[in-house]
C-alpha atoms as a PDB file:
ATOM      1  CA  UNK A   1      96.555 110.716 116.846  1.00  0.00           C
ATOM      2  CA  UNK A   2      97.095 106.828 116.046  1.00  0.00           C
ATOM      3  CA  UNK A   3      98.202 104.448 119.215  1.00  0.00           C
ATOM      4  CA  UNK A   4     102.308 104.336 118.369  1.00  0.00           C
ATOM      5  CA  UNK A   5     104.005 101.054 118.949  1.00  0.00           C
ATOM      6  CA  UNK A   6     107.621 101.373 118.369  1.00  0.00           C
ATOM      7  CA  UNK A   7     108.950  97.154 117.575  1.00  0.00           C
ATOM      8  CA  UNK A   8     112.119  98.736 115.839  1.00  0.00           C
ATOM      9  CA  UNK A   9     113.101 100.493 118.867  1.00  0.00           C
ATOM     10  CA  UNK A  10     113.746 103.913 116.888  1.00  0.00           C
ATOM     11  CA  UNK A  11     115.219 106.570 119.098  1.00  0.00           C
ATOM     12  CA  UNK A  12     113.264 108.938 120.652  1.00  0.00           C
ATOM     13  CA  UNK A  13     113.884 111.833 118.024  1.00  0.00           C
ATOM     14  CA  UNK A  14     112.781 110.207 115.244  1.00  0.00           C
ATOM     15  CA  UNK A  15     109.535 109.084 117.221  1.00  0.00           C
ATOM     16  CA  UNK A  16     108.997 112.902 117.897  1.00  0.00           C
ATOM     17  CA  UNK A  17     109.519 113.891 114.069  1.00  0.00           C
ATOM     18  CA  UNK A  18     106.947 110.977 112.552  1.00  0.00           C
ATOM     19  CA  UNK A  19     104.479 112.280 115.649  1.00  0.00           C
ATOM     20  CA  UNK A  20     104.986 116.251 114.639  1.00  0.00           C
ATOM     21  CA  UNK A  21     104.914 115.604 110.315  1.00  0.00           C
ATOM     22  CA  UNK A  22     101.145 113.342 111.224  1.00  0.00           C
ATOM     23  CA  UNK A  23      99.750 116.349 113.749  1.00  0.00           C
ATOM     24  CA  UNK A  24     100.815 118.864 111.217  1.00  0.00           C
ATOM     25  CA  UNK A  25      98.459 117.635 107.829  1.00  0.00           C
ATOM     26  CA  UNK A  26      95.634 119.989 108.080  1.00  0.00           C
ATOM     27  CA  UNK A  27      92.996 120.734 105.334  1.00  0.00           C
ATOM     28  CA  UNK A  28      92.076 123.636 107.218  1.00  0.00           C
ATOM     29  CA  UNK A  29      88.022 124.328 107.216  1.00  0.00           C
ATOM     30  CA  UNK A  30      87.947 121.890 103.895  1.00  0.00           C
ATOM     31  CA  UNK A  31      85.774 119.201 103.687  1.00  0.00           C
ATOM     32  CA  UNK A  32      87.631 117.162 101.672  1.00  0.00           C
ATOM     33  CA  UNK A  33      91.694 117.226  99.899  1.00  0.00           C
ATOM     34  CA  UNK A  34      92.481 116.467  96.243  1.00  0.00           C
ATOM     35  CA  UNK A  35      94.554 113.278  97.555  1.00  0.00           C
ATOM     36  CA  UNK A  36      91.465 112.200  99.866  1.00  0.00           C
ATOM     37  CA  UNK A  37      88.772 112.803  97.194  1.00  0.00           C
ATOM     38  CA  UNK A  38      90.931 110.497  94.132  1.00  0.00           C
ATOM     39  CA  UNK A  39      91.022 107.838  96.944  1.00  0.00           C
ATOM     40  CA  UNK A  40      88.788 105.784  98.072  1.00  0.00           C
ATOM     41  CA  UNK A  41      85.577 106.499 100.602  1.00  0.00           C
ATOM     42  CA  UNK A  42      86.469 103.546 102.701  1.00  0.00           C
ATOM     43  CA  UNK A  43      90.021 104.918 103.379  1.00  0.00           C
ATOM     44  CA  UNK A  44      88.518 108.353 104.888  1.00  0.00           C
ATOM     45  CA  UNK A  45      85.554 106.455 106.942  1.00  0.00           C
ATOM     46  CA  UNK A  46      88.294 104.354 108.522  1.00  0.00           C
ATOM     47  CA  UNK A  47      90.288 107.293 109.174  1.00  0.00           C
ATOM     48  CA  UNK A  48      87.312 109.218 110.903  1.00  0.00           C
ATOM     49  CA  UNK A  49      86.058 106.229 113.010  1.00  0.00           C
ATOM     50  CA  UNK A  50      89.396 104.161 114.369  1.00  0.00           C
ATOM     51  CA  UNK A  51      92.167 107.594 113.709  1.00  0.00           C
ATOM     52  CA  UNK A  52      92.406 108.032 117.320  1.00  0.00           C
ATOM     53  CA  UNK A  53      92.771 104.269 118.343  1.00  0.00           C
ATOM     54  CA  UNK A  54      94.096 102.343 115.280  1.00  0.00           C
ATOM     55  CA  UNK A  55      97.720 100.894 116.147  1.00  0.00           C
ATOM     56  CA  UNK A  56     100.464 102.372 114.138  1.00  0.00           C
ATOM     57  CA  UNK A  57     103.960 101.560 114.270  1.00  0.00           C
ATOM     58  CA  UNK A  58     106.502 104.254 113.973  1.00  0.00           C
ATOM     59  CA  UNK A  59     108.746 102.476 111.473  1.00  0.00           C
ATOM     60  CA  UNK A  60     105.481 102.802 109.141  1.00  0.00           C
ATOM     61  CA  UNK A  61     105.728 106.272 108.480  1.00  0.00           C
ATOM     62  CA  UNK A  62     109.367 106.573 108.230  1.00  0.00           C
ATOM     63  CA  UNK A  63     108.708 106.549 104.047  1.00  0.00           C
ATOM     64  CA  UNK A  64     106.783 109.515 104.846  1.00  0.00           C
ATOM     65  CA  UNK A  65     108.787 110.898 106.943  1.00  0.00           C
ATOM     66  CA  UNK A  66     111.473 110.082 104.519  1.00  0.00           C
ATOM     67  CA  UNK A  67     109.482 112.262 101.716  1.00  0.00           C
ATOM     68  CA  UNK A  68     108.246 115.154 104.112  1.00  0.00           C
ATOM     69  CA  UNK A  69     112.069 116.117 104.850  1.00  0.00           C
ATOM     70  CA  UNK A  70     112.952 116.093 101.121  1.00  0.00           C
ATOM     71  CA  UNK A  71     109.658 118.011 100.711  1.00  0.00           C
ATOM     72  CA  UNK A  72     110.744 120.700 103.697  1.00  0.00           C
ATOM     73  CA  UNK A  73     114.339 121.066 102.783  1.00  0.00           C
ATOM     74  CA  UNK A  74     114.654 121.177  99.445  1.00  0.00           C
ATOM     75  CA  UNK A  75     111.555 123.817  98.625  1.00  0.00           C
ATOM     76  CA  UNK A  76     113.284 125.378 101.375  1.00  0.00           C
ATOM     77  CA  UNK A  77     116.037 126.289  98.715  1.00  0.00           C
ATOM     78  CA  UNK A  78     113.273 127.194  95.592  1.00  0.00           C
ATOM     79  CA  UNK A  79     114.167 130.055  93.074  1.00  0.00           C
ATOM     80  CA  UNK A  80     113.222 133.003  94.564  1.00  0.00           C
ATOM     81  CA  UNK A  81     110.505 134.134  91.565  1.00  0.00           C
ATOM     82  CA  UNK A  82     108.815 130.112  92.537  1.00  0.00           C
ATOM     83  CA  UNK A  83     105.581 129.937  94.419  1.00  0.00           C
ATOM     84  CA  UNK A  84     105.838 126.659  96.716  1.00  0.00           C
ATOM     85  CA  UNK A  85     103.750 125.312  98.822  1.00  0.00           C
ATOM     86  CA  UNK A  86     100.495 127.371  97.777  1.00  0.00           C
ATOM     87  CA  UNK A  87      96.895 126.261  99.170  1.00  0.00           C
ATOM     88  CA  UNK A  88      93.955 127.012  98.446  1.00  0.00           C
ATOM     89  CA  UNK A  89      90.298 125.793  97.678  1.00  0.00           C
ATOM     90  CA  UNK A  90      87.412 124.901  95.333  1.00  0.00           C
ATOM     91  CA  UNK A  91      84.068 124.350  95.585  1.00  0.00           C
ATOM     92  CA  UNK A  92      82.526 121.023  94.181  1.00  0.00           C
ATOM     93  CA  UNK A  93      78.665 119.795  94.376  1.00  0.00           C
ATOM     94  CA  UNK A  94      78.566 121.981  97.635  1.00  0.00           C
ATOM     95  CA  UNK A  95      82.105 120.631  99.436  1.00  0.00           C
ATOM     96  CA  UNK A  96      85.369 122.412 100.015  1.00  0.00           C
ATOM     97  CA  UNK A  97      88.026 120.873  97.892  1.00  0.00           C
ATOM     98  CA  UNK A  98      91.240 121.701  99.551  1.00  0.00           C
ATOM     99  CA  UNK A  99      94.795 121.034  97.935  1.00  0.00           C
ATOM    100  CA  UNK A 100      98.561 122.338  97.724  1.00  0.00           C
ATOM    101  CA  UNK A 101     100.763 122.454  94.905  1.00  0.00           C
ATOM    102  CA  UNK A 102     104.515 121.651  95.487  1.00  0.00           C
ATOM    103  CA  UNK A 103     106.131 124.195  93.016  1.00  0.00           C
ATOM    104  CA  UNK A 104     105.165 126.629  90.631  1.00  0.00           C
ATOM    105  CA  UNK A 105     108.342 128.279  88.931  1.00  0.00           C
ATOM    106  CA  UNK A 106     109.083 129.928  85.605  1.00  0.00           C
ATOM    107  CA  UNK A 107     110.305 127.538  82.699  1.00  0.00           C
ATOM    108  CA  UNK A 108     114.065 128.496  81.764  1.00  0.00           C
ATOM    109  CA  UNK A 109     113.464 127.977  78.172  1.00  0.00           C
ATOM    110  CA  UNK A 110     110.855 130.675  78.347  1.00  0.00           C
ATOM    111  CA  UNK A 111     110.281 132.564  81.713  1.00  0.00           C
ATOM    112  CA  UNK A 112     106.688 133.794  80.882  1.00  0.00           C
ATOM    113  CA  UNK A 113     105.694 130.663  80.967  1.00  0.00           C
ATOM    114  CA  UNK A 114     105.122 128.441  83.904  1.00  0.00           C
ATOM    115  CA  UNK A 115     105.859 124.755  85.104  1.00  0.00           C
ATOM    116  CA  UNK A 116     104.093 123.404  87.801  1.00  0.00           C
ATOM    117  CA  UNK A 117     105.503 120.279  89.536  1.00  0.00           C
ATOM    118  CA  UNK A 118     104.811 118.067  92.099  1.00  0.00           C
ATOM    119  CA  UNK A 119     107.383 115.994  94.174  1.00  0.00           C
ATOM    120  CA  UNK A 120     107.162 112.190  94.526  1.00  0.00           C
ATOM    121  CA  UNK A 121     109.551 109.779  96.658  1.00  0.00           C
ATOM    122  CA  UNK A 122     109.134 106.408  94.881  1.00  0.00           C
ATOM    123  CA  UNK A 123     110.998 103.105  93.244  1.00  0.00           C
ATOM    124  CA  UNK A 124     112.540 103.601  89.831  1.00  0.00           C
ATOM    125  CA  UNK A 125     109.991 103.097  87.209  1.00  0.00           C
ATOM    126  CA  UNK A 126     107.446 105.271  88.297  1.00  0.00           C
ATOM    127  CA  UNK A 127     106.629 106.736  84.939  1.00  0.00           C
ATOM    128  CA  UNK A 128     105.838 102.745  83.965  1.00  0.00           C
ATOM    129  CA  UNK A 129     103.032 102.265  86.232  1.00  0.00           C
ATOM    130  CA  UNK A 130     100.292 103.724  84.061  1.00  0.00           C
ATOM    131  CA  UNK A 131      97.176 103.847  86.645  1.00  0.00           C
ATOM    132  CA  UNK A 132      99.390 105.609  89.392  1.00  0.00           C
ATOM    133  CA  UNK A 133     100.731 108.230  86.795  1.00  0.00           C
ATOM    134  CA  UNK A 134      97.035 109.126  85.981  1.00  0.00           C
ATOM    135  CA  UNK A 135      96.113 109.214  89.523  1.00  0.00           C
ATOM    136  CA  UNK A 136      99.107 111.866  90.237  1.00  0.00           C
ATOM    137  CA  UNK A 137      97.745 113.584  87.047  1.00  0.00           C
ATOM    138  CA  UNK A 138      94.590 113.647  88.056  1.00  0.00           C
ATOM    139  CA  UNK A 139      95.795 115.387  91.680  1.00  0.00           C
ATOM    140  CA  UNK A 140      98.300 117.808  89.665  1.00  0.00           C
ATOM    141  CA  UNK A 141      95.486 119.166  87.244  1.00  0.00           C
ATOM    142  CA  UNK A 142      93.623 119.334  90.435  1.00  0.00           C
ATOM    143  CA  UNK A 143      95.941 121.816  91.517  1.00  0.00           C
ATOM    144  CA  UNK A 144      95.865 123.573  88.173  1.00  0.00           C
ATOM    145  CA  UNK A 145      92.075 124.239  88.516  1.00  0.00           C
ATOM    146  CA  UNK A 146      92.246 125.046  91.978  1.00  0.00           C
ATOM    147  CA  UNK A 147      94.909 128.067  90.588  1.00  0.00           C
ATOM    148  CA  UNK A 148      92.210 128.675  87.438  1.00  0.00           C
ATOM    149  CA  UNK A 149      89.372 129.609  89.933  1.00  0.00           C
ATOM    150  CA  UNK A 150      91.428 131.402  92.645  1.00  0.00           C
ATOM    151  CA  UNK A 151      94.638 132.739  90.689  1.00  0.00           C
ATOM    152  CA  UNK A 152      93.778 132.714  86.820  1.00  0.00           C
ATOM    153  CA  UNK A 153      96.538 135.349  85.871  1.00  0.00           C
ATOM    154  CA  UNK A 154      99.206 132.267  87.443  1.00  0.00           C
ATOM    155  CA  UNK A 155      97.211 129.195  85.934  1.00  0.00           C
ATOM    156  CA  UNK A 156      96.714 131.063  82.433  1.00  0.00           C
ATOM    157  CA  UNK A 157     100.848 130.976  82.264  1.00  0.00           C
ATOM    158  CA  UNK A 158     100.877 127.449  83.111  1.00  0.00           C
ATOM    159  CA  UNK A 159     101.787 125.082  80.339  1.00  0.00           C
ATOM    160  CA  UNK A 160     103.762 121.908  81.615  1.00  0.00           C
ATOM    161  CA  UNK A 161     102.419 119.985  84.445  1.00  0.00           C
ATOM    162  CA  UNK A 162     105.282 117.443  85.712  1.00  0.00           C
ATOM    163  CA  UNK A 163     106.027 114.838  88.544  1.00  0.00           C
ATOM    164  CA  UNK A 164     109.435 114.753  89.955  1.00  0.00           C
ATOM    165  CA  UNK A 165     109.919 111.218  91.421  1.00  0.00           C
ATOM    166  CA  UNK A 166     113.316 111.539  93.547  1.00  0.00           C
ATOM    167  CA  UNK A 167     114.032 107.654  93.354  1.00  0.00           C
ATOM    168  CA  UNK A 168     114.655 104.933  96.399  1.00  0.00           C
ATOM    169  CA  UNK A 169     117.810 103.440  96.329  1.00  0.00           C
ATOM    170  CA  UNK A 170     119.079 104.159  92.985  1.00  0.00           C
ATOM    171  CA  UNK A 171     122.172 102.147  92.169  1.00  0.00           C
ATOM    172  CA  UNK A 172     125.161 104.394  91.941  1.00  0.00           C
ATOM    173  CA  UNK A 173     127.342 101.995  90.694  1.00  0.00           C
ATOM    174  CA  UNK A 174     124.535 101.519  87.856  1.00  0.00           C
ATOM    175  CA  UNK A 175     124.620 104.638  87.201  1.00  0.00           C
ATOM    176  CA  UNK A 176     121.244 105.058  87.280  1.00  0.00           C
ATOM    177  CA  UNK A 177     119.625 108.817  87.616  1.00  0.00           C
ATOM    178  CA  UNK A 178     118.469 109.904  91.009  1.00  0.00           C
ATOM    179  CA  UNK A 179     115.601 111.746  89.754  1.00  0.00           C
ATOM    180  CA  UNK A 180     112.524 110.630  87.017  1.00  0.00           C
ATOM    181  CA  UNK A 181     110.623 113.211  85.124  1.00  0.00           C
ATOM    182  CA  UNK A 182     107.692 112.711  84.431  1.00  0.00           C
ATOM    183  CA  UNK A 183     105.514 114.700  81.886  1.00  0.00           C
ATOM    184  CA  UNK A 184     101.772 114.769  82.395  1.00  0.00           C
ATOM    185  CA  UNK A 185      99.080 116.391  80.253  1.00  0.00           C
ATOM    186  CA  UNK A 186      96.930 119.680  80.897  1.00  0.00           C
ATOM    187  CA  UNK A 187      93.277 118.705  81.241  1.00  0.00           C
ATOM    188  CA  UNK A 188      90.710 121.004  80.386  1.00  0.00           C
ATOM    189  CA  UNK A 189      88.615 122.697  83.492  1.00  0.00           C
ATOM    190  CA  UNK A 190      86.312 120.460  82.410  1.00  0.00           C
ATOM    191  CA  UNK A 191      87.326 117.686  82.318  1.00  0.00           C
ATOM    192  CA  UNK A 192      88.994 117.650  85.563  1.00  0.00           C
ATOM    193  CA  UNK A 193      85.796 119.116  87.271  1.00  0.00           C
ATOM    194  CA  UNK A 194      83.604 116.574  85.715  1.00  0.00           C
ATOM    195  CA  UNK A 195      86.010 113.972  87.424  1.00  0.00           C
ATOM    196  CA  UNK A 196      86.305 115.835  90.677  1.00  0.00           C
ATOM    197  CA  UNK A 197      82.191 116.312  90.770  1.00  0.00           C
ATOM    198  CA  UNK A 198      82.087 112.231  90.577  1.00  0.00           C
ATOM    199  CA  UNK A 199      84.554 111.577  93.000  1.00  0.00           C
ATOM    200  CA  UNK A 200      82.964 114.460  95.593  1.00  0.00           C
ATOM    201  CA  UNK A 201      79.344 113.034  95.045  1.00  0.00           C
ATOM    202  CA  UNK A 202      81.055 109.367  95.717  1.00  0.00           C
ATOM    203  CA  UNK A 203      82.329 110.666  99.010  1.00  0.00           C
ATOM    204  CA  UNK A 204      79.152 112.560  99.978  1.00  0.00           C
ATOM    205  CA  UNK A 205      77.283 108.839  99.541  1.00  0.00           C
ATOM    206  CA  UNK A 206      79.185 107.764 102.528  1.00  0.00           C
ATOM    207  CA  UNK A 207      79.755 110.461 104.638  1.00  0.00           C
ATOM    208  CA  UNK A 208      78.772 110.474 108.053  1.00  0.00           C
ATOM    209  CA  UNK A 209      77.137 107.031 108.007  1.00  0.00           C
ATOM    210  CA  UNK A 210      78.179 104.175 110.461  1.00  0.00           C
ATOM    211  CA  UNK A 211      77.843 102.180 107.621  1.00  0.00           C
ATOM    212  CA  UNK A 212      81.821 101.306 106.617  1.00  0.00           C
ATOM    213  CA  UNK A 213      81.323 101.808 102.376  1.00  0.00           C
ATOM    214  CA  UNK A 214      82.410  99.280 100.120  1.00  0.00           C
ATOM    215  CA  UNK A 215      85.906  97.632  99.867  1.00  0.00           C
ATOM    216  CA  UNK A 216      88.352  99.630  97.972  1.00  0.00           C
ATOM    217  CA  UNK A 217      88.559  98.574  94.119  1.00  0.00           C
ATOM    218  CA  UNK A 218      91.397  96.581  92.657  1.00  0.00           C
ATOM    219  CA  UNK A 219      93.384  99.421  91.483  1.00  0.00           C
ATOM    220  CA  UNK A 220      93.238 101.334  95.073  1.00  0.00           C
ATOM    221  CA  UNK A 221      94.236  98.145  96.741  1.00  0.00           C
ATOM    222  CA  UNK A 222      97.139  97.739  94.314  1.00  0.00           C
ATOM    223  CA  UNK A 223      96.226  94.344  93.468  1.00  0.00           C
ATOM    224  CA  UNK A 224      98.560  91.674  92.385  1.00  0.00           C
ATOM    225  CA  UNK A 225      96.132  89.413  90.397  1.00  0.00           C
ATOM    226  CA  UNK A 226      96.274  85.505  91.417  1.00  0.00           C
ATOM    227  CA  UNK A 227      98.756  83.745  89.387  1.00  0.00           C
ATOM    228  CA  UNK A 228      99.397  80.079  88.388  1.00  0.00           C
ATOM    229  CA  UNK A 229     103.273  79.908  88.574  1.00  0.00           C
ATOM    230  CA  UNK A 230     105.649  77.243  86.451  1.00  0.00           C
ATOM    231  CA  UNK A 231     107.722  75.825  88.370  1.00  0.00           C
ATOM    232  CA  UNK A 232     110.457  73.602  88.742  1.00  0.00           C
ATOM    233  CA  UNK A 233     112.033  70.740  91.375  1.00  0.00           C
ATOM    234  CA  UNK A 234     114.751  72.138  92.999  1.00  0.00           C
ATOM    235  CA  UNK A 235     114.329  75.816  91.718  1.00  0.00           C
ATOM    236  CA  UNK A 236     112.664  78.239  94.601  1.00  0.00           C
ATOM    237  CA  UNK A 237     111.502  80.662  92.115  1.00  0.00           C
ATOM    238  CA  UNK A 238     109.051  80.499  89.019  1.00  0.00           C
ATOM    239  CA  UNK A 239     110.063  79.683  85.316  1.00  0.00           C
ATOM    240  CA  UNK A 240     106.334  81.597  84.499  1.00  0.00           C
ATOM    241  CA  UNK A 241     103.713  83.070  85.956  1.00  0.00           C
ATOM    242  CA  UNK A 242     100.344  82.499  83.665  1.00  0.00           C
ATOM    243  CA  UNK A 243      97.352  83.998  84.356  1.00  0.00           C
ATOM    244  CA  UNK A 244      95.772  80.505  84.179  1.00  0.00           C
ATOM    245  CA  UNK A 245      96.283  77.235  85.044  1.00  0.00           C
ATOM    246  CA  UNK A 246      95.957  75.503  82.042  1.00  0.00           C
ATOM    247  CA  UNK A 247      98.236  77.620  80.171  1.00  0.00           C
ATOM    248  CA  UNK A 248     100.319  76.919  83.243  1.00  0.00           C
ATOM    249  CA  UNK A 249      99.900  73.270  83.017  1.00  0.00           C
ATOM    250  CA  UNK A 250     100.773  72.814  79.144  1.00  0.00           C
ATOM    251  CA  UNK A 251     103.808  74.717  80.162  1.00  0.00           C
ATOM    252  CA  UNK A 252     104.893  72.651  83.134  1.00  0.00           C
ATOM    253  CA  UNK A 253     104.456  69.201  81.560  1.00  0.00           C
ATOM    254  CA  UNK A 254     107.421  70.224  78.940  1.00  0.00           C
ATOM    255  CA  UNK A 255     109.807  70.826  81.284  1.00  0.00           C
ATOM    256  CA  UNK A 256     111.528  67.861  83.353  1.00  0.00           C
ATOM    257  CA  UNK A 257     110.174  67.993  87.289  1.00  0.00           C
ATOM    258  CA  UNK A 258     108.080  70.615  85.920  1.00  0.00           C
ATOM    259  CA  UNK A 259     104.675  71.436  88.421  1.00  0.00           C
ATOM    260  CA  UNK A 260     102.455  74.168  89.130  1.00  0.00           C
ATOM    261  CA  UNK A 261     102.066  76.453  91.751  1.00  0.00           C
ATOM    262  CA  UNK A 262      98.756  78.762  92.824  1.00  0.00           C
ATOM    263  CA  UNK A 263      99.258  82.085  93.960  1.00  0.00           C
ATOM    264  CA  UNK A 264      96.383  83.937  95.289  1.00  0.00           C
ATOM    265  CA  UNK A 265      95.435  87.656  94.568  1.00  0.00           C
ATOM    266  CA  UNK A 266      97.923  89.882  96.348  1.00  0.00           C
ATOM    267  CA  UNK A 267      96.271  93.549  97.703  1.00  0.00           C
ATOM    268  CA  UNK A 268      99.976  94.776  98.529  1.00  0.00           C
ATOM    269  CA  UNK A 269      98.272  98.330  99.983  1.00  0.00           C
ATOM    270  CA  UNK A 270      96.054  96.260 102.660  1.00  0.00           C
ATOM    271  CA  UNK A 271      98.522  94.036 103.328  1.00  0.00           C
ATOM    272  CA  UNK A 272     101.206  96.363 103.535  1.00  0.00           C
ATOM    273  CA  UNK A 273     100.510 100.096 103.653  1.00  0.00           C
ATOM    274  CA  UNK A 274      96.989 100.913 105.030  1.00  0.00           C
ATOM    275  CA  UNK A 275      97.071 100.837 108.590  1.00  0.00           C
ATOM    276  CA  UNK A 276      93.698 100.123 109.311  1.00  0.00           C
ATOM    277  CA  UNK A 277      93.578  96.837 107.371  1.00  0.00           C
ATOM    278  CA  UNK A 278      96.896  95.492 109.014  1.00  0.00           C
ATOM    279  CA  UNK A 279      95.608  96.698 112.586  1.00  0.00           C
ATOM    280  CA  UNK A 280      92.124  94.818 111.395  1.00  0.00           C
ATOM    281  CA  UNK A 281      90.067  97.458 111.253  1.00  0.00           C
ATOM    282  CA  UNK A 282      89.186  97.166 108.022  1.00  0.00           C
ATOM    283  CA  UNK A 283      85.815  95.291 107.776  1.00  0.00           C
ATOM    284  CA  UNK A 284      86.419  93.814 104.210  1.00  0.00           C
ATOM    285  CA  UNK A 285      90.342  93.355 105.427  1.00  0.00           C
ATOM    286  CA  UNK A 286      92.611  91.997 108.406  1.00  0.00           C
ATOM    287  CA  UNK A 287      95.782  91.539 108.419  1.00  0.00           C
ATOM    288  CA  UNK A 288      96.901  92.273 112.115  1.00  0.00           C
ATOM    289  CA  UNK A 289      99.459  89.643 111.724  1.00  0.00           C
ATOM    290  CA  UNK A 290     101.868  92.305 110.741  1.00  0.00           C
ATOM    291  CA  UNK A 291     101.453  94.277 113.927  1.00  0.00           C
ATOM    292  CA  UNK A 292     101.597  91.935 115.888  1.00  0.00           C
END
C-alpha cells in the first residue's frame, strides 16, 4: 500500500473505500495482466520498487474509485444468462497472462450469438482518440483469446467486441448522450498472440533488474507535442497553434500586435496521472510539485 496524504480533507469513508478498491486488485498467481503487459515496463518496475512508499493522495484515485462503483453496481444488475466479471489465464513465452472481461451477454438481435463488452469511465469523445481505442482493443481481444484457450464453446459465439464509455460530465442541457459505443474489431488468435508474445518478451527484458527500463514512449506518456502558438496583445489565449515556428511566425506578422509563443512538449500522464513521476520517483520524470 502507497503512503496516503489526504490535502482535500475527504472524510474518512471515502478514504476507507479508495484504500479497500487499491488492496482488492489481485492478479492472483499471474505474472503479468492484459492492462500491465499493453503498458509500459517502466510503469510495473516503479510499481514493484517504490508501491509501498510512493506518496499518493486520496483525491487521486477518486476517478477510479469513481469507475470501480459504476463497475460494482451496475454488473451487479447484469441479465441473468450474462457472464460478468470472468478471469482467467494464458500462457505467453513462459508467463501467466492474467485478465477479466467486464460482460459477456447474448446479443438481442440474435441470442446465439454473443457480445462481449468492456466498461470505460472517460470524457466525451473517446471513440476519437484513435491510439487509446486500439489500446482498449488490443486488451478486449485479449480477453477474447483468453476465452478461446480456456472456454472455446463461449469465445466461438462471440462476434461483437465493444467499449462502453459511460461519459464525465455530459451536458444535460446539451443533450448530449450519457453513454458512447464503441465498436472494435475481432482479431485473429494470431494476431493478438503475436502482439501479446512482444509485449510479454518486452516485460521479461526488465524484470527483476534494479535497472529502472527506459522512459515510457510518447504515446504511453500521452504526449502533447511542443507547439509554437499565434498569439495576440491583449488576447490570453492562442489564435493558432503551429507545429513550427516559422509557420507560426508568417502567421503572426499578419495580424496587428501579433507575436509568438513556445510551448514545450506536454506528457499530461507524468505530469498528471502516474504517481510515481509526480511523487519523483520516476528516474526519467519529477514532478513532485504537485504533491507537494
Amino acid at each position: 500500500m502507497p503512503i496516503w496524504t489526504n490535502k482535500d480533507n475527504l472524510p474518512s469513508y471515502m478514504c476507507r473505500a479508495v484504500e479497500a478498491m487499491a488492496d482488492n486488485h489481485d492478479i492472483g498467481d499471474a505474472d503479468i495482466s492484459i492492462t500491465e503487459v499493453l503498458d509500459e515496463p517502466l510503469v510495473r518496475h516503479l510499481k514493484r520498487k517504490y508501491g509501498d512508499t510512493v506518496k499518493v493522495d486520496y483525491s487521486h484515485r477518486l476517478l477510479m474509485l469513481d469507475g470501480a462503483m459504476m463497475d460494482r453496481l451496475v454488473f451487479e444488475y447484469a441479465p441473468a444468462n450474462a457472464i460478468t466479471h470472468y478471469r482467467d489465464e494464458i500462457e505467453i513465452n513462459g508467463w501467466k497472462v492474467s485478465g477479466e472481461l467486464d460482460i459477456l451477454e447474448p446479443d438481442k438481435e440474435n441470442p446465439e450469438h454473443l457480445i462481449l463488452s468492456d466498461c470505460k469511465r472517460s470524457a466525451r469523445g473517446l471513440g476519437k482518440k484513435e491510439r487509446r481505442v486500439y489500446d482498449y482493443t488490443a486488451q478486449v481481444n485479449g480477453y477474447l483469446e483468453i476465452l478461446r484457450r480456456n472456454r472455446p464453446e463461449l469465445a466461438s459465439r462471440v462476434t461483437k467486441l465493444r467499449i462502453l464509455n459511460w461519459c464525465r460530465a455530459w451536458n444535460v442541457m446539451r443533450k448530449e448522450p450519457s453513454i458512447e459505443w464503441i465498436k472494435v474489431p475481432i482479431w485473429s488468435s494470431e494476431r493478438i498472440t503475436e502482439l501479446l508474445t512482444e509485449r510479454v518478451k518486452y516485460h521479461q527484458e526488465w524484470d527483476g533488474s534494479e535497472t529502472a527500463p527506459p522512459k515510457c514512449d510518447e504515446h504511453h506518456r500521452w504526449v502533447d507535442p511542443e507547439k509554437w502558438a499565434c498569439m495576440k496583445k491583449g488576447r490570453k489565449s492562442a489564435l493558432k497553434l503551429h507545429d513550427n515556428e516559422p509557420e507560426a511566425e508568417a502567421h503572426a506578422d499578419t495580424v496587428d500586435g501579433g507575436y509568438v509563443e513556445y510551448r514545450e512538449e506536454n506528457s499530461i500522464r507524468c505530469n498528471y496521472y502516474c504517481e510515481y513521476g509526480m511523487d519523483s520517483k520516476c528516474p526519467h520524470h519529477g514532478a513532485g510539485w504537485l504533491m507537494a
